[in-house]
PDB file of N, CA and C in Angstrom:
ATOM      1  N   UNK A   1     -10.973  -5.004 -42.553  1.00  0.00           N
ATOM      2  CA  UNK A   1     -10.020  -5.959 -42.050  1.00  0.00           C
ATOM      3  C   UNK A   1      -9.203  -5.338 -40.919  1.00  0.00           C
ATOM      4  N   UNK A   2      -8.770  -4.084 -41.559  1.00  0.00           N
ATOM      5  CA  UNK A   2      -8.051  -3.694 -40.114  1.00  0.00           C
ATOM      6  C   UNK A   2      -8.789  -2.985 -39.235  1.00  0.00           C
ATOM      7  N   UNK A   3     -10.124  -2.579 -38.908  1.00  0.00           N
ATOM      8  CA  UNK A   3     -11.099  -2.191 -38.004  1.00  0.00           C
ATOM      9  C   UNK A   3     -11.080  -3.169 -37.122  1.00  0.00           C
ATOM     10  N   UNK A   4     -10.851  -5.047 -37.545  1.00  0.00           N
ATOM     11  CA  UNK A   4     -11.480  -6.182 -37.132  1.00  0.00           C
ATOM     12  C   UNK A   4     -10.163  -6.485 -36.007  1.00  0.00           C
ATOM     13  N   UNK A   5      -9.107  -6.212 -36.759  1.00  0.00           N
ATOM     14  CA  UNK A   5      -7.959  -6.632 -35.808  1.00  0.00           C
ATOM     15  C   UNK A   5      -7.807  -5.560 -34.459  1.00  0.00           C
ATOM     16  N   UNK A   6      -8.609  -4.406 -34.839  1.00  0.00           N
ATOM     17  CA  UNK A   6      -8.339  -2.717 -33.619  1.00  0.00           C
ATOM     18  C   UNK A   6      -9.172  -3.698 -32.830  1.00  0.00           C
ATOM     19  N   UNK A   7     -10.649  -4.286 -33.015  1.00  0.00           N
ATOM     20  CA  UNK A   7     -11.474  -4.395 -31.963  1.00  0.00           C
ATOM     21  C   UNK A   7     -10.937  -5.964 -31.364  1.00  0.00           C
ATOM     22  N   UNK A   8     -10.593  -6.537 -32.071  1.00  0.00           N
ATOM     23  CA  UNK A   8      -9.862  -8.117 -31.193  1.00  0.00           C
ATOM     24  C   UNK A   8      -8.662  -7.473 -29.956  1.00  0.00           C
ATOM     25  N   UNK A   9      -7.722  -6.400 -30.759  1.00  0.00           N
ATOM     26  CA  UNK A   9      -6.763  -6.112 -29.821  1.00  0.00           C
ATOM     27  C   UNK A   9      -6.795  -5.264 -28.513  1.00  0.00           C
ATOM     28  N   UNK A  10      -7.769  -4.849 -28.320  1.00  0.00           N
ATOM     29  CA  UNK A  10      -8.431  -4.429 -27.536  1.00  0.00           C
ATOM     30  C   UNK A  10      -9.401  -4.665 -26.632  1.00  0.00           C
ATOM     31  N   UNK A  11      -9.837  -5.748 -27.055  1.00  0.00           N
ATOM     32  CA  UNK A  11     -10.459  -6.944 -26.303  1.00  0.00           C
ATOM     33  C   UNK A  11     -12.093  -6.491 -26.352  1.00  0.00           C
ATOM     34  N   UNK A  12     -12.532  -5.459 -27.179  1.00  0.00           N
ATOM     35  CA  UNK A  12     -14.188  -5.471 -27.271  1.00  0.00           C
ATOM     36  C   UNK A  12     -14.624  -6.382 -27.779  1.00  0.00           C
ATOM     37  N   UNK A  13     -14.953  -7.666 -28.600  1.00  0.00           N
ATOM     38  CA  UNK A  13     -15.321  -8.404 -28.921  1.00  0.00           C
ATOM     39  C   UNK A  13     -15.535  -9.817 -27.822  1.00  0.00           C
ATOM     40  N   UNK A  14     -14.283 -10.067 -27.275  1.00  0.00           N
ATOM     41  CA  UNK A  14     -13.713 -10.906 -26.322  1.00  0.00           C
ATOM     42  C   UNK A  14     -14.434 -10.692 -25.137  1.00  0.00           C
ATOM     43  N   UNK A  15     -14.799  -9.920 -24.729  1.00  0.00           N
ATOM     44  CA  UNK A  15     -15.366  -9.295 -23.627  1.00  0.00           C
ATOM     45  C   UNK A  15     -13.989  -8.672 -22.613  1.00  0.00           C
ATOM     46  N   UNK A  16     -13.174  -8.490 -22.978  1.00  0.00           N
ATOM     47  CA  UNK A  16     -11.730  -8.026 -21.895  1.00  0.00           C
ATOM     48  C   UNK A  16     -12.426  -6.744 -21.524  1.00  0.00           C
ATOM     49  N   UNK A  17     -13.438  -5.560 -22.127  1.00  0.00           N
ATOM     50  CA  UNK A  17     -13.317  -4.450 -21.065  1.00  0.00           C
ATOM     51  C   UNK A  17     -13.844  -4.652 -20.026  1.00  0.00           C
ATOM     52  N   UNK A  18     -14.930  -5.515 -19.589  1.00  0.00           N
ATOM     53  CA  UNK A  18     -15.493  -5.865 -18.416  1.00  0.00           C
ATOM     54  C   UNK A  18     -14.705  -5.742 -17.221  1.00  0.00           C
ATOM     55  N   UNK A  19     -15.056  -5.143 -15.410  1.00  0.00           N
ATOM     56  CA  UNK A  19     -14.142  -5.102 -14.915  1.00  0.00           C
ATOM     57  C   UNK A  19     -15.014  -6.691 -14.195  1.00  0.00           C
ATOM     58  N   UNK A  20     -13.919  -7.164 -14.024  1.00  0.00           N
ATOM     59  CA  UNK A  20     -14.991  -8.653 -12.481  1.00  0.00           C
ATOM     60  C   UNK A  20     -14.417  -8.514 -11.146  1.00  0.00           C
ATOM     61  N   UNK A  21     -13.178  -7.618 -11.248  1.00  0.00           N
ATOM     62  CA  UNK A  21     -13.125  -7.638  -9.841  1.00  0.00           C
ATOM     63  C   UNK A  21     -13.767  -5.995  -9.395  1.00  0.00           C
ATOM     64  N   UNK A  22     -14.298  -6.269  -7.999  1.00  0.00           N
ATOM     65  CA  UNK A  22     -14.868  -4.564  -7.631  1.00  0.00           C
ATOM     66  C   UNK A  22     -13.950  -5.105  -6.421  1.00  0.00           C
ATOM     67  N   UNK A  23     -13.054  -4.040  -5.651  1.00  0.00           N
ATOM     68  CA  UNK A  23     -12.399  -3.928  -4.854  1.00  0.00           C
ATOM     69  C   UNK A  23     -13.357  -3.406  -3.674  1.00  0.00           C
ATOM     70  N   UNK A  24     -13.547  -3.300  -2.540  1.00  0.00           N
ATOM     71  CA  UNK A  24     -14.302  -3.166  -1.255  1.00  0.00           C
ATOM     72  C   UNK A  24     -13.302  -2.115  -0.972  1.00  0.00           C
ATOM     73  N   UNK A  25     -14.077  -0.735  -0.502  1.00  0.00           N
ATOM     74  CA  UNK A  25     -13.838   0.687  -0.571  1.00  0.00           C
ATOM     75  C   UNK A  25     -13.288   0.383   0.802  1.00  0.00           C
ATOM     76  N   UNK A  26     -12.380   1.511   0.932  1.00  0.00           N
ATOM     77  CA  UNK A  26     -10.873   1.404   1.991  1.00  0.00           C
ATOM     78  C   UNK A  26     -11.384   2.626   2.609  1.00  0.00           C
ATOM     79  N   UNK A  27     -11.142   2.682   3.479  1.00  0.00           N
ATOM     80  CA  UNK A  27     -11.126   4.092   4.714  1.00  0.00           C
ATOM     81  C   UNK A  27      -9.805   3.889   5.220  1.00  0.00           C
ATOM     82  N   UNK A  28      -9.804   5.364   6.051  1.00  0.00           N
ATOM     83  CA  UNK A  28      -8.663   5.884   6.562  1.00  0.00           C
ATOM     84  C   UNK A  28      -8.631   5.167   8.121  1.00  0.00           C
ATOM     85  N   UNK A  29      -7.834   4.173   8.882  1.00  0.00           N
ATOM     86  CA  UNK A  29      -7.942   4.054   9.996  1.00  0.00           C
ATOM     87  C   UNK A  29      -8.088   5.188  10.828  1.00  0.00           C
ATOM     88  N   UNK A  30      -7.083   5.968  10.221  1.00  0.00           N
ATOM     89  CA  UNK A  30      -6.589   7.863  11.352  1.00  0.00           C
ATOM     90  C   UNK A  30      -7.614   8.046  11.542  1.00  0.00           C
ATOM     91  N   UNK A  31      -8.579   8.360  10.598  1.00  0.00           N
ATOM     92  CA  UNK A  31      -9.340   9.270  10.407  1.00  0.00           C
ATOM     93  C   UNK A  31     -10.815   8.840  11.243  1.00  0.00           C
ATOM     94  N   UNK A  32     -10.835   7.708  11.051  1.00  0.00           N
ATOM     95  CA  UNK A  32     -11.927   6.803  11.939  1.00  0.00           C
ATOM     96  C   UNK A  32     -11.692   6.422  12.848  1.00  0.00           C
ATOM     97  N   UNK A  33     -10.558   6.585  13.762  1.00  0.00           N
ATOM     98  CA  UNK A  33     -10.130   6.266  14.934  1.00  0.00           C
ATOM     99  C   UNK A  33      -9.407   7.711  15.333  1.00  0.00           C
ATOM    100  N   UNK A  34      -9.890   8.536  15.845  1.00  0.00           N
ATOM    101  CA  UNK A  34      -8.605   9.886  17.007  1.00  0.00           C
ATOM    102  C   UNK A  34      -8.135   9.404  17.567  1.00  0.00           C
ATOM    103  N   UNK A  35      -8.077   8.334  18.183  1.00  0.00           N
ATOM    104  CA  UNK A  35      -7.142   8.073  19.251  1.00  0.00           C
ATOM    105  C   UNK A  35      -5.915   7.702  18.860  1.00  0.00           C
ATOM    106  N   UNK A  36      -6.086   7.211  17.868  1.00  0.00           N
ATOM    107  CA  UNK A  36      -4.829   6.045  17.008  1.00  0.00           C
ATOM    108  C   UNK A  36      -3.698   7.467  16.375  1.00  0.00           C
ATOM    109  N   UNK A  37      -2.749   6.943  16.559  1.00  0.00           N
ATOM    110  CA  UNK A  37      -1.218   8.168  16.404  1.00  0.00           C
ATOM    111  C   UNK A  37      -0.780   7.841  15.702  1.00  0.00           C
ATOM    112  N   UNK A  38       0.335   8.304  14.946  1.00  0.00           N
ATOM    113  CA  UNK A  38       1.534   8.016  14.138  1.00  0.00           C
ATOM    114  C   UNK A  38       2.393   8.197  14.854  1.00  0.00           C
ATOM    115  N   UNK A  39       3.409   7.577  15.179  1.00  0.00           N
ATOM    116  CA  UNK A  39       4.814   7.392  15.983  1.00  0.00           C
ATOM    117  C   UNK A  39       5.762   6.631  15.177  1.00  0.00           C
ATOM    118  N   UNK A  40       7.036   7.336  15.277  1.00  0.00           N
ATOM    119  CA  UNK A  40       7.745   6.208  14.659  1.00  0.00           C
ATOM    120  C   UNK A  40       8.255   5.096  15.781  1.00  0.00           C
ATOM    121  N   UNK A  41       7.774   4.832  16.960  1.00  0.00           N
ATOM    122  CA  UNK A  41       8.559   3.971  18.188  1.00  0.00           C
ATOM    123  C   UNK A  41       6.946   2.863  18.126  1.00  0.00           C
ATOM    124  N   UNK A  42       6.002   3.021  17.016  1.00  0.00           N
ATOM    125  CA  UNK A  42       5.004   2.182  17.426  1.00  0.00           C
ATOM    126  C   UNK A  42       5.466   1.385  16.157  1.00  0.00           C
ATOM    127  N   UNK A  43       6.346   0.510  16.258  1.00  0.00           N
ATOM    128  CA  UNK A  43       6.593  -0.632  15.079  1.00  0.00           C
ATOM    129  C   UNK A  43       5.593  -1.225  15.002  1.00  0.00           C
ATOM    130  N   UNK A  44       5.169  -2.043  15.923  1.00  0.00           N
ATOM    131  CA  UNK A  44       4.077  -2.809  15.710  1.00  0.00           C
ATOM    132  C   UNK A  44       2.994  -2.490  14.428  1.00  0.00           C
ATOM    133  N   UNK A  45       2.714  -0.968  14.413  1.00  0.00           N
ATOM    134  CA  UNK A  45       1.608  -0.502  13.431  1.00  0.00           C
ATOM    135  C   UNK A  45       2.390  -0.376  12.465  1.00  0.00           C
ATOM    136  N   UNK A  46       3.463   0.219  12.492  1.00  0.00           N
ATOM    137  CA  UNK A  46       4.123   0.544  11.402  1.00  0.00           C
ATOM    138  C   UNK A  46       4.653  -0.322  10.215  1.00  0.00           C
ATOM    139  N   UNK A  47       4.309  -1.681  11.112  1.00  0.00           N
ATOM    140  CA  UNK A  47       4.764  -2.531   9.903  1.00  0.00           C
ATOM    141  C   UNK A  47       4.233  -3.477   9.444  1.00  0.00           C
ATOM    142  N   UNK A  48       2.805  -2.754   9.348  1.00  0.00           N
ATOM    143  CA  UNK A  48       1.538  -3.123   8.779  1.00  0.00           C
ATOM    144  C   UNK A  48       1.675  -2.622   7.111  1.00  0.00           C
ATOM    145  N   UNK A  49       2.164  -1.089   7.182  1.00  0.00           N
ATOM    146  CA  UNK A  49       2.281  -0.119   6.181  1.00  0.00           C
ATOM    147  C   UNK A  49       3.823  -0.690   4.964  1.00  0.00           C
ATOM    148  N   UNK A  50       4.321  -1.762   5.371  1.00  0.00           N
ATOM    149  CA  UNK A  50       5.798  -1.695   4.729  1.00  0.00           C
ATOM    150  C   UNK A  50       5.602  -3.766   4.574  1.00  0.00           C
ATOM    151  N   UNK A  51       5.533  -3.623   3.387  1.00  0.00           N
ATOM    152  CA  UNK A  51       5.979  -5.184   2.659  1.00  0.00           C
ATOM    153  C   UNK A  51       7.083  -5.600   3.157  1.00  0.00           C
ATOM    154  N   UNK A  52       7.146  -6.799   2.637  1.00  0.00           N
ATOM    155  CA  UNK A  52       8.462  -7.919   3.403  1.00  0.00           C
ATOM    156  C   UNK A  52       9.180  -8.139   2.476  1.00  0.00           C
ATOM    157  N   UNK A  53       9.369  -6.771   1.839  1.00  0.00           N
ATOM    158  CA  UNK A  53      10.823  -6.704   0.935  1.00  0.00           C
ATOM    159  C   UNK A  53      11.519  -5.317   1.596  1.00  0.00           C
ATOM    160  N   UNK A  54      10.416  -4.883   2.371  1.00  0.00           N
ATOM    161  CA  UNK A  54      10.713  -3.717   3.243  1.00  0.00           C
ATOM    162  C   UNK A  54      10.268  -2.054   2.735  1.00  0.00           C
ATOM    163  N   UNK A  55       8.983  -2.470   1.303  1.00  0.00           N
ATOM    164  CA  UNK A  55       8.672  -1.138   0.541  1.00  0.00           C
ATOM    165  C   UNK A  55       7.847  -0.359   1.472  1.00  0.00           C
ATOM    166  N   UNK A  56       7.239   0.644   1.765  1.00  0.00           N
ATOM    167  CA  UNK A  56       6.216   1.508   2.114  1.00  0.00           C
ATOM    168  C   UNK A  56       5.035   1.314   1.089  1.00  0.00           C
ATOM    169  N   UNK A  57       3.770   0.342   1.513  1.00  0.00           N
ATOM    170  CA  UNK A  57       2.701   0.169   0.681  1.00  0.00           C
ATOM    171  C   UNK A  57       2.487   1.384   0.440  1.00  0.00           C
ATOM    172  N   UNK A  58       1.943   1.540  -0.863  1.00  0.00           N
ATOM    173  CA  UNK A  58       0.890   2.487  -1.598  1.00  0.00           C
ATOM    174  C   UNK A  58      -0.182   3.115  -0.277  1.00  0.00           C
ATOM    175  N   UNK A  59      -0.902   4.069  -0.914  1.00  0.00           N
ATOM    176  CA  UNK A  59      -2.319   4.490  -0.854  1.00  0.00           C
ATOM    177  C   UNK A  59      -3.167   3.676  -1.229  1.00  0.00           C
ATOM    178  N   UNK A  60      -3.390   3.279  -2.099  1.00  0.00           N
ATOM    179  CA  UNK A  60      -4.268   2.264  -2.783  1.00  0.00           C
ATOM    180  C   UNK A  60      -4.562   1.136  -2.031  1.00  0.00           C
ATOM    181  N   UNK A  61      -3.551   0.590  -1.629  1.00  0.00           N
ATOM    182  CA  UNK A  61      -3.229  -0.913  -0.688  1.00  0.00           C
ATOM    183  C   UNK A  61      -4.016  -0.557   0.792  1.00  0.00           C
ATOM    184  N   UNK A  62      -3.100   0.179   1.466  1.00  0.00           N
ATOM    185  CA  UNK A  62      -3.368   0.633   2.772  1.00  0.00           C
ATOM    186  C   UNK A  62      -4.608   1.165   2.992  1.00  0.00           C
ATOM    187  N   UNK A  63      -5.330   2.240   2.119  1.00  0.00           N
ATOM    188  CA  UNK A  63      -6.538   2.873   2.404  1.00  0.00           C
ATOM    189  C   UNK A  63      -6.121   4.422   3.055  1.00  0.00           C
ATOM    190  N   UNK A  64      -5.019   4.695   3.466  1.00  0.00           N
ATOM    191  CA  UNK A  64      -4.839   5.837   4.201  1.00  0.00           C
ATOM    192  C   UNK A  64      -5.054   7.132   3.264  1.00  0.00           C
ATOM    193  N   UNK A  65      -5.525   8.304   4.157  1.00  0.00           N
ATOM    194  CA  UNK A  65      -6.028   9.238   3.099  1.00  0.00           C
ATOM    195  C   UNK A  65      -4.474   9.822   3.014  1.00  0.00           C
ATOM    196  N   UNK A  66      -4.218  10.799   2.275  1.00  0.00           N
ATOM    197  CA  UNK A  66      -3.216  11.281   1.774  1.00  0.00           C
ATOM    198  C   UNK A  66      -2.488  11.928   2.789  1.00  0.00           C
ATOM    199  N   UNK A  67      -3.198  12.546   4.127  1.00  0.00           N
ATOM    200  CA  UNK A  67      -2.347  13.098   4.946  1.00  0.00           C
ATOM    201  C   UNK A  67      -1.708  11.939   5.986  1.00  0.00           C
ATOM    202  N   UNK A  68      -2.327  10.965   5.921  1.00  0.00           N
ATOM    203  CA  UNK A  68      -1.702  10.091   7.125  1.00  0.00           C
ATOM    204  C   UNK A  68      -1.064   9.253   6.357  1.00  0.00           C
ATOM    205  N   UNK A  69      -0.754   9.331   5.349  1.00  0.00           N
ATOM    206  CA  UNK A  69      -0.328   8.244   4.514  1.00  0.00           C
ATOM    207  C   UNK A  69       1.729   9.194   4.255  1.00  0.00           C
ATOM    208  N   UNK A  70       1.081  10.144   4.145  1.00  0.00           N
ATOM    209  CA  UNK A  70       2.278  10.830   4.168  1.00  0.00           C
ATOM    210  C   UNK A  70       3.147  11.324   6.045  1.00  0.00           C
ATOM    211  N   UNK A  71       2.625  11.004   6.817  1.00  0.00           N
ATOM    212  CA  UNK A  71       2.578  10.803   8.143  1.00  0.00           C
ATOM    213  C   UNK A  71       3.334   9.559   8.224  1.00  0.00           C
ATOM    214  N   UNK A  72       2.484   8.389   7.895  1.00  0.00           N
ATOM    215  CA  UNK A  72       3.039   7.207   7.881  1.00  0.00           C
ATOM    216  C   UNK A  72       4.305   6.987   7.235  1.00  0.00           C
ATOM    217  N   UNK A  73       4.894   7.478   5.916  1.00  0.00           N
ATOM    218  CA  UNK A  73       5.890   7.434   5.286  1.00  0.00           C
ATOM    219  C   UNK A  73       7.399   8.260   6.379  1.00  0.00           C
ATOM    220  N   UNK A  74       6.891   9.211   6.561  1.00  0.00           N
ATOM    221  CA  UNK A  74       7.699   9.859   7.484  1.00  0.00           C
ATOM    222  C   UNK A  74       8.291   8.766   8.690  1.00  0.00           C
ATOM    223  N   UNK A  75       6.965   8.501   9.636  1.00  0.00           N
ATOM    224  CA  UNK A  75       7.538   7.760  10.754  1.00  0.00           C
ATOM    225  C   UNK A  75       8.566   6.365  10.182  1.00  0.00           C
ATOM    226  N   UNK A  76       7.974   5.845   9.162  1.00  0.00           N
ATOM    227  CA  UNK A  76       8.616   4.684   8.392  1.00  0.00           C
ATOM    228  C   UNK A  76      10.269   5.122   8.285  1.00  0.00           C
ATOM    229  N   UNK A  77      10.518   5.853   7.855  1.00  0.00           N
ATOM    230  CA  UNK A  77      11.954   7.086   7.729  1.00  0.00           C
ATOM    231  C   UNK A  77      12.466   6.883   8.817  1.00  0.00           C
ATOM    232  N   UNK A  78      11.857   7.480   9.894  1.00  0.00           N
ATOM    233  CA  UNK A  78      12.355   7.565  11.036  1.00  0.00           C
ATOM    234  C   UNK A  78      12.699   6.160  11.563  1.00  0.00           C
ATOM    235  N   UNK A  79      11.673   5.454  11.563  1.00  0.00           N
ATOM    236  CA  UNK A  79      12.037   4.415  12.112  1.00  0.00           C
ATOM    237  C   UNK A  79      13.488   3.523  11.669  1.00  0.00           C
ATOM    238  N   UNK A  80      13.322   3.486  10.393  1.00  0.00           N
ATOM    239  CA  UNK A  80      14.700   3.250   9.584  1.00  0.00           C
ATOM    240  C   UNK A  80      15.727   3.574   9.655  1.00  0.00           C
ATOM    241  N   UNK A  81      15.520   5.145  10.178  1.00  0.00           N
ATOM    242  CA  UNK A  81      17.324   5.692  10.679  1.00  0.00           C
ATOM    243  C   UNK A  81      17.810   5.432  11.857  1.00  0.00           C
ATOM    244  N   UNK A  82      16.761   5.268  12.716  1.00  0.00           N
ATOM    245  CA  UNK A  82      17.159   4.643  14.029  1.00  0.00           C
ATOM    246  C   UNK A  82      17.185   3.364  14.383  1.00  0.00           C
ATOM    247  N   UNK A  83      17.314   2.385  13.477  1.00  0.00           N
ATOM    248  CA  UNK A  83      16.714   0.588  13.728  1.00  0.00           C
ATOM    249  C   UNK A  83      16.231   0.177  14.394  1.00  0.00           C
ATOM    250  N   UNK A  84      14.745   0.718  14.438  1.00  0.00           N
ATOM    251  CA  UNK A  84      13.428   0.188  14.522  1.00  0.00           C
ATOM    252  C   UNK A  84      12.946  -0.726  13.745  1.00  0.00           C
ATOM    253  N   UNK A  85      13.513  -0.204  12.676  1.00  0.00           N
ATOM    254  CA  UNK A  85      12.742  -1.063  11.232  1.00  0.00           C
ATOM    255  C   UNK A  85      13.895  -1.345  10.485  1.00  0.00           C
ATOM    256  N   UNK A  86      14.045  -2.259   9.472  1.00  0.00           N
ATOM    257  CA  UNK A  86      14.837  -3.011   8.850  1.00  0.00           C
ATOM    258  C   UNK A  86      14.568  -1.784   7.095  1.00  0.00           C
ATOM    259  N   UNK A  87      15.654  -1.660   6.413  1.00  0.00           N
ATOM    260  CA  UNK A  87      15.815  -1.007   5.236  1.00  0.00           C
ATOM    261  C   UNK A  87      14.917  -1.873   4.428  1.00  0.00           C
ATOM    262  N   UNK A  88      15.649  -3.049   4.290  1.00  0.00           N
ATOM    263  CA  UNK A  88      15.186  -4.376   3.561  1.00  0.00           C
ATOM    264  C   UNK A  88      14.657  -5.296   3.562  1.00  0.00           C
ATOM    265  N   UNK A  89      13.916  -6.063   3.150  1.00  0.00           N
ATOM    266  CA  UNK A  89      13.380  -7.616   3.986  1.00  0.00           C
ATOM    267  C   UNK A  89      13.958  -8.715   4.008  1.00  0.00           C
ATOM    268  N   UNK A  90      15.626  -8.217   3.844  1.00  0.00           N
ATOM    269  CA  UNK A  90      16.252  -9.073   4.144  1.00  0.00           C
ATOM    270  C   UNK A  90      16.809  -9.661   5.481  1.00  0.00           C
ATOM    271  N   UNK A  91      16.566  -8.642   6.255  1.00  0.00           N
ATOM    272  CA  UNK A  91      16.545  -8.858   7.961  1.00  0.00           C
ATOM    273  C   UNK A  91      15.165  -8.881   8.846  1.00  0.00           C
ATOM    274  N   UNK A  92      13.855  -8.765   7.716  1.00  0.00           N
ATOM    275  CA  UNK A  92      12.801  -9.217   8.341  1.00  0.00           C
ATOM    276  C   UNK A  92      12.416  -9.952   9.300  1.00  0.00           C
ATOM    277  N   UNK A  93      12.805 -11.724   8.545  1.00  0.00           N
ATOM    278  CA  UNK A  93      12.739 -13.035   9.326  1.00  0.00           C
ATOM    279  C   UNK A  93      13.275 -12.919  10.347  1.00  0.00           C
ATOM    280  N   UNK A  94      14.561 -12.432  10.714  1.00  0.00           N
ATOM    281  CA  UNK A  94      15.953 -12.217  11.427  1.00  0.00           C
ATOM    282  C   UNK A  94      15.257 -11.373  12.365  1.00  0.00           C
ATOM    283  N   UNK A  95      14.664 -10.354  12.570  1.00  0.00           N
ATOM    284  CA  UNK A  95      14.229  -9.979  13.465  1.00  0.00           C
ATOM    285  C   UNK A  95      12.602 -10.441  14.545  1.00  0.00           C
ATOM    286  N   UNK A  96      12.000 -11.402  13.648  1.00  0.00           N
ATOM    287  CA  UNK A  96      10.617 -11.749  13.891  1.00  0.00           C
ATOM    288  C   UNK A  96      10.653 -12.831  15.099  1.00  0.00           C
TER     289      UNK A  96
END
């Protein structure tokens, strides 16, 4: 009886371990493009990398490998202390 309730709650019976979504494998723009920079004065790119609540997307999201991703976070910084970029996305709209 209680073996029956481990495998319902867990979803083996149900079929829940199955994955259905496969996500489409991410590359590094940097890395596939040399030409392409990190700047913090290139907003335009930069705020590709930052949601419209004003977070710094993930790795996961973006695709960037770990060194440009930490590149990117930096210029994001920068850009922020100098108002380039908005803290919050509460001045998003306001600036668009």
């Amino acid at each position: 009886m209680a073996d029956d309730r481990r495998n319902n709650e867990a979803g083996e019976e149900s079929g829940g371990g199955e994955r259905r979504f496969f996500a489409k494998p991410k590359f590094c723009q940097f890395c596939a493009d040399k030409t392409l920079t990190i700047d913090y004065k290139k907003t335009d790119l930069l705020r590709k990398y930052v949601t419209e609540e004003g977070k710094i997307r993930p790795r996961r999201q973006t695709g960037a490998c770990a060194k440009h991703q930490r590149a990117v976070a930096e210029a994001v910084k920068q850009a922020r202390f100098i108002a380039l970029l908005p803290y919050t996305g509460k001045h998003w709209e306001e600036s668009r």
